[in-house]
Each structure stands twice: as C-alpha cells, then as structure tokens.
N, C-alpha and C. Protein backbone atom coordinates (compact mmCIF):
# COMPACT_ATOMS: atom_id res chain seq x y z
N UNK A 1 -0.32 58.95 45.30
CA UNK A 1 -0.86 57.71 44.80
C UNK A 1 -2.39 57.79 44.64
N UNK A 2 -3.11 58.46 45.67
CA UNK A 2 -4.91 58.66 45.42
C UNK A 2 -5.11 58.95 44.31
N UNK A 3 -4.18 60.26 44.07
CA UNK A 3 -4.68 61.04 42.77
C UNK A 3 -4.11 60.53 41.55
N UNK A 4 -3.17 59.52 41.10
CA UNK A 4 -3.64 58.55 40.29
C UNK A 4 -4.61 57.67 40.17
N UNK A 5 -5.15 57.46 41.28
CA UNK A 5 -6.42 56.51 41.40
C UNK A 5 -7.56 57.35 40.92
N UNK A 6 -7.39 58.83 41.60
CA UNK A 6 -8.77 59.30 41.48
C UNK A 6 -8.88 59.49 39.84
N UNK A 7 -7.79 59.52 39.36
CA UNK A 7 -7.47 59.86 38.08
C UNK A 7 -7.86 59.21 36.64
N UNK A 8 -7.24 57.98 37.40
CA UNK A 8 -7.55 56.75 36.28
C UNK A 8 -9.09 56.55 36.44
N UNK A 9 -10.29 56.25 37.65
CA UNK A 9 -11.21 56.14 37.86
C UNK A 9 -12.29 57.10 37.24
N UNK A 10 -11.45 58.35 37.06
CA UNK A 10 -12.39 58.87 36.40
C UNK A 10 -12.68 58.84 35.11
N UNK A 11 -11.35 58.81 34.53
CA UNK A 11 -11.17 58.38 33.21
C UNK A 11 -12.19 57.07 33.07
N UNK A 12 -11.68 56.23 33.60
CA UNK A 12 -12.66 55.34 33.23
C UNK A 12 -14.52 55.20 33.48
N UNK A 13 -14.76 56.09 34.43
CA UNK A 13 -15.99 56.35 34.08
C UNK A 13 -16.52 57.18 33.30
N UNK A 14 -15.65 57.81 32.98
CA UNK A 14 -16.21 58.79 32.07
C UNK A 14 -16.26 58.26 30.29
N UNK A 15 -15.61 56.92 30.04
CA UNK A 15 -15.61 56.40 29.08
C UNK A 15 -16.57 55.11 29.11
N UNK A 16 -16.94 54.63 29.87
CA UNK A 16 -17.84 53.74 30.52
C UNK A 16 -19.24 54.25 30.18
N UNK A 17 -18.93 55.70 30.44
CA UNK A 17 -20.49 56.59 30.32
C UNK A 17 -20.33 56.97 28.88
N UNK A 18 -19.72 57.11 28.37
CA UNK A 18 -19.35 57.54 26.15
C UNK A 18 -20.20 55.63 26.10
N UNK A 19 -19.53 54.75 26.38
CA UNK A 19 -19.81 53.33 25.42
C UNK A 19 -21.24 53.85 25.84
N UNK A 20 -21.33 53.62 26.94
CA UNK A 20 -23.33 52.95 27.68
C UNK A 20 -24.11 53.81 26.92
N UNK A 21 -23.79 55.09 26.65
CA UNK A 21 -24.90 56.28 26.31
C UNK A 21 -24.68 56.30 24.80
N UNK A 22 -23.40 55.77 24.24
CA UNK A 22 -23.78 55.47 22.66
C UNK A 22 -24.20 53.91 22.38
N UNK A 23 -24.67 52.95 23.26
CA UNK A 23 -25.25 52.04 22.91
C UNK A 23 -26.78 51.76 22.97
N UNK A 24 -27.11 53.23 24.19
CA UNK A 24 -28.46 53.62 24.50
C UNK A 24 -28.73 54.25 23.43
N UNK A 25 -28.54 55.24 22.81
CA UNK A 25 -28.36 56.49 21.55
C UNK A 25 -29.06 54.96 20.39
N UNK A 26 -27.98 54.61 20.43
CA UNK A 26 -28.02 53.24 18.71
C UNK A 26 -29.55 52.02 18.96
N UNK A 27 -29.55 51.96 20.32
CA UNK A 27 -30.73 51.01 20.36
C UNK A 27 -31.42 52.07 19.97
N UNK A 28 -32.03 53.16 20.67
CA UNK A 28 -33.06 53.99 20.61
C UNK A 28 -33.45 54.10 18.75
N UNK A 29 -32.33 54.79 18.31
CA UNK A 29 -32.16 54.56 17.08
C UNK A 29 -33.10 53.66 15.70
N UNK A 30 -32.51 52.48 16.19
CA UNK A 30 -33.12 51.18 15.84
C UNK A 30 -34.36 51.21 15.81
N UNK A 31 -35.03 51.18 17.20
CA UNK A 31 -36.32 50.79 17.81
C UNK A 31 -37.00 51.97 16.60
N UNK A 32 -36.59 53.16 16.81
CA UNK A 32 -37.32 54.71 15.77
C UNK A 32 -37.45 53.68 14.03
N UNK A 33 -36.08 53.82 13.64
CA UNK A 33 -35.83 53.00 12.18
C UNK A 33 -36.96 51.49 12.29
N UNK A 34 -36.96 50.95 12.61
CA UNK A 34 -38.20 49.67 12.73
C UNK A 34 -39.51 50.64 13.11
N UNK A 35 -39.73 51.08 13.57
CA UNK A 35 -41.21 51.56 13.89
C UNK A 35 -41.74 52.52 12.35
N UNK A 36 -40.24 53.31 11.72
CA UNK A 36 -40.85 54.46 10.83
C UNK A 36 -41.11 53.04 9.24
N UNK A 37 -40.68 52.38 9.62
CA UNK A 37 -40.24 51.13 8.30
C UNK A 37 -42.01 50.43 8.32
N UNK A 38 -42.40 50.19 9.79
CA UNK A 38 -43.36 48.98 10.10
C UNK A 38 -44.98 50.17 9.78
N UNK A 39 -44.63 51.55 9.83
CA UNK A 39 -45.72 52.69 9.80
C UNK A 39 -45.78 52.74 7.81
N UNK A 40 -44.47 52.61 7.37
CA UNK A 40 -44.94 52.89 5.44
C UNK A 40 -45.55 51.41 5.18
N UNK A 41 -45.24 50.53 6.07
CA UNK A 41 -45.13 49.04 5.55
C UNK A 41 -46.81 49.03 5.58
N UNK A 42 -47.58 49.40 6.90
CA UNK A 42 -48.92 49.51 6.95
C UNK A 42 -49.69 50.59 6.25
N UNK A 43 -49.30 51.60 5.84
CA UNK A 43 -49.88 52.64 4.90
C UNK A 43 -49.86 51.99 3.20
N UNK A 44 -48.93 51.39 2.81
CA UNK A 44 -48.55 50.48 1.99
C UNK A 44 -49.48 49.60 1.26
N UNK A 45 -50.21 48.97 2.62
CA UNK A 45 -51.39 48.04 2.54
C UNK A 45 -52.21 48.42 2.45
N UNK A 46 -52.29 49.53 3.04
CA UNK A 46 -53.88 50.23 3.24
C UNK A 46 -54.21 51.25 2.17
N UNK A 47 -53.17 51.52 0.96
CA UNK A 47 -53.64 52.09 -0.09
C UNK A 47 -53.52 50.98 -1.28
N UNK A 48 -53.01 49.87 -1.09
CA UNK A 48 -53.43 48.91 -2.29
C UNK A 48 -54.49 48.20 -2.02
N UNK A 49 -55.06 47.91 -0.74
CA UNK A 49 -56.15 47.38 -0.24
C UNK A 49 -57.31 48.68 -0.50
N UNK A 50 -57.09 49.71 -0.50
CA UNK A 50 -58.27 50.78 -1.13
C UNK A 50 -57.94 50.50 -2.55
N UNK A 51 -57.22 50.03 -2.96
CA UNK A 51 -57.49 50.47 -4.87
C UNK A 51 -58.03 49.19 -5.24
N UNK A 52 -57.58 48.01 -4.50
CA UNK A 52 -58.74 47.23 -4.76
C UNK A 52 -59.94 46.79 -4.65
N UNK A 53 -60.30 47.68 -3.41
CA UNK A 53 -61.54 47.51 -3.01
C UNK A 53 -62.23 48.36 -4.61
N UNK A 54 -61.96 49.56 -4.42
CA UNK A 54 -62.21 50.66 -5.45
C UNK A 54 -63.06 49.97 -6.94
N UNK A 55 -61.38 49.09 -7.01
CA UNK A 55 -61.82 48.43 -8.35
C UNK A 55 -63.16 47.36 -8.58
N UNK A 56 -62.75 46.53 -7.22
CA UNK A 56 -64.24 45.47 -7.34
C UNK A 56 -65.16 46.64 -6.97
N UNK A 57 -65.42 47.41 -6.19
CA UNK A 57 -66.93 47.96 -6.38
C UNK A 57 -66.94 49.21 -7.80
N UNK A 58 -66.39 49.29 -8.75
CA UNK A 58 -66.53 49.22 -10.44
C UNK A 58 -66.72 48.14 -10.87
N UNK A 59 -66.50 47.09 -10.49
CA UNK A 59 -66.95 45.67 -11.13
C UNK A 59 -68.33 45.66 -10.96
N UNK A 60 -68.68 45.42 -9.50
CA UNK A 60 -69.70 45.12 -8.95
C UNK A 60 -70.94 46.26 -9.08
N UNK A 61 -70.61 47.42 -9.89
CA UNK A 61 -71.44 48.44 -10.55
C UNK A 61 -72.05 47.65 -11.50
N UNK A 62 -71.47 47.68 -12.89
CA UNK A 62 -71.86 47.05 -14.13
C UNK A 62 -72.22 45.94 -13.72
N UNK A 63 -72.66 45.76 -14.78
CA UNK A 63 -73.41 44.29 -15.07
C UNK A 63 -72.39 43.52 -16.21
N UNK A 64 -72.24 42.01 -15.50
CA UNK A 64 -71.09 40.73 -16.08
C UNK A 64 -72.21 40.48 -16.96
N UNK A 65 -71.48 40.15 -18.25
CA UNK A 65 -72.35 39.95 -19.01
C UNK A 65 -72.32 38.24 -18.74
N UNK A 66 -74.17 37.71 -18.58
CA UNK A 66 -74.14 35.95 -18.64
C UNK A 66 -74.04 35.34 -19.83
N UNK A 67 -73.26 33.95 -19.88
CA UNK A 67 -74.04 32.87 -21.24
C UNK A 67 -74.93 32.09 -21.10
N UNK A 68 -74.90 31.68 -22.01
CA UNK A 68 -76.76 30.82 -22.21
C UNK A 68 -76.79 29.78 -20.78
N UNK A 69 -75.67 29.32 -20.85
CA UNK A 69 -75.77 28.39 -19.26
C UNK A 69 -75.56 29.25 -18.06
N UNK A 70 -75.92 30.36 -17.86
CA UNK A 70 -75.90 31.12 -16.82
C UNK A 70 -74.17 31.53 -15.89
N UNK A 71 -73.39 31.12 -16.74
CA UNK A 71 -71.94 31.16 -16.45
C UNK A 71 -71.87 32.50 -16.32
N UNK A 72 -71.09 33.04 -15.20
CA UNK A 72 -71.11 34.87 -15.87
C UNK A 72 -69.36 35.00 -16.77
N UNK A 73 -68.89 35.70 -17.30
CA UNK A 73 -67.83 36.13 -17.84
C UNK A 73 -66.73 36.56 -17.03
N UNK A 74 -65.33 35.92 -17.23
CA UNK A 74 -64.20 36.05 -15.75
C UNK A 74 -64.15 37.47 -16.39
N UNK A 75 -64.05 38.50 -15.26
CA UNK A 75 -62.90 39.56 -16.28
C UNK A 75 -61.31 39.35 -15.18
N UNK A 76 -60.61 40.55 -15.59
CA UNK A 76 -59.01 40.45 -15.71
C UNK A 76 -58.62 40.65 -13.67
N UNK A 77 -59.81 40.81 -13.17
CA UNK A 77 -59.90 41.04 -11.76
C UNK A 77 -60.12 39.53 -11.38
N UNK A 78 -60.62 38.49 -11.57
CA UNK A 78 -61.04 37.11 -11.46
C UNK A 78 -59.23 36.48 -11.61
C-alpha cells in the first residue's frame, strides 16, 4: 500500500513541478516580450523626435521670408 502512495505522490509532484515551471517559463516570457516591445517603442521616438528636431534647425537656418506688416510666412512645418 506505501508504494502506491509513494507512487502516486510522486507522480503528482512531478507534474505539479511541469505546471509551476511552465507558468514560471511563460511569465518570464511575457515580462522579456513587453520589455523588447517598450525598448523599439522608445527608439521609435527618439528617431522621429531627431528628424524633427533636424528639420526645425533647417528652418531655423534660413531666413522666413517677412510681409510688409512684419507677419513672417507659415511654412509646411507650422
């Protein structure tokens, strides 16, 4: 009779330890997938935020041309 006990007990820990360590495995997972997503998401920004900087300081090179009332001219960046 033990050694059905010891039997079944092990079985069942040993499947106890398969769920826990593939639910540890899948979080871990996750946490990697959100971090590699939240790293392009900020590189993302930080090269359209350089191309616009880029562009206003080409604006801010030239000279806007003024009108007679001192208005300056929108361009396509305005």
């Amino acid at each position: 009779m033990s050694l059905y006990i010891t039997t079944v007990g092990t079985a069942i820990t040993t499947l106890l330890g398969v769920f826990v360590g593939g639910a540890i495995t899948h979080r871990s997972q996750q946490q990697r997938w959100s971090r590699d997503r939240q790293a392009e998401a900020c590189a993302l920004i930080l090269r359209e935020s350089s191309s616009v900087l880029i562009e206003l300081g080409k604006l801010d090179a030239r000279d806007l041309p003024v009108l007679d009332d001192g208005v300056r001219v929108p361009t396509p960046i305005d």
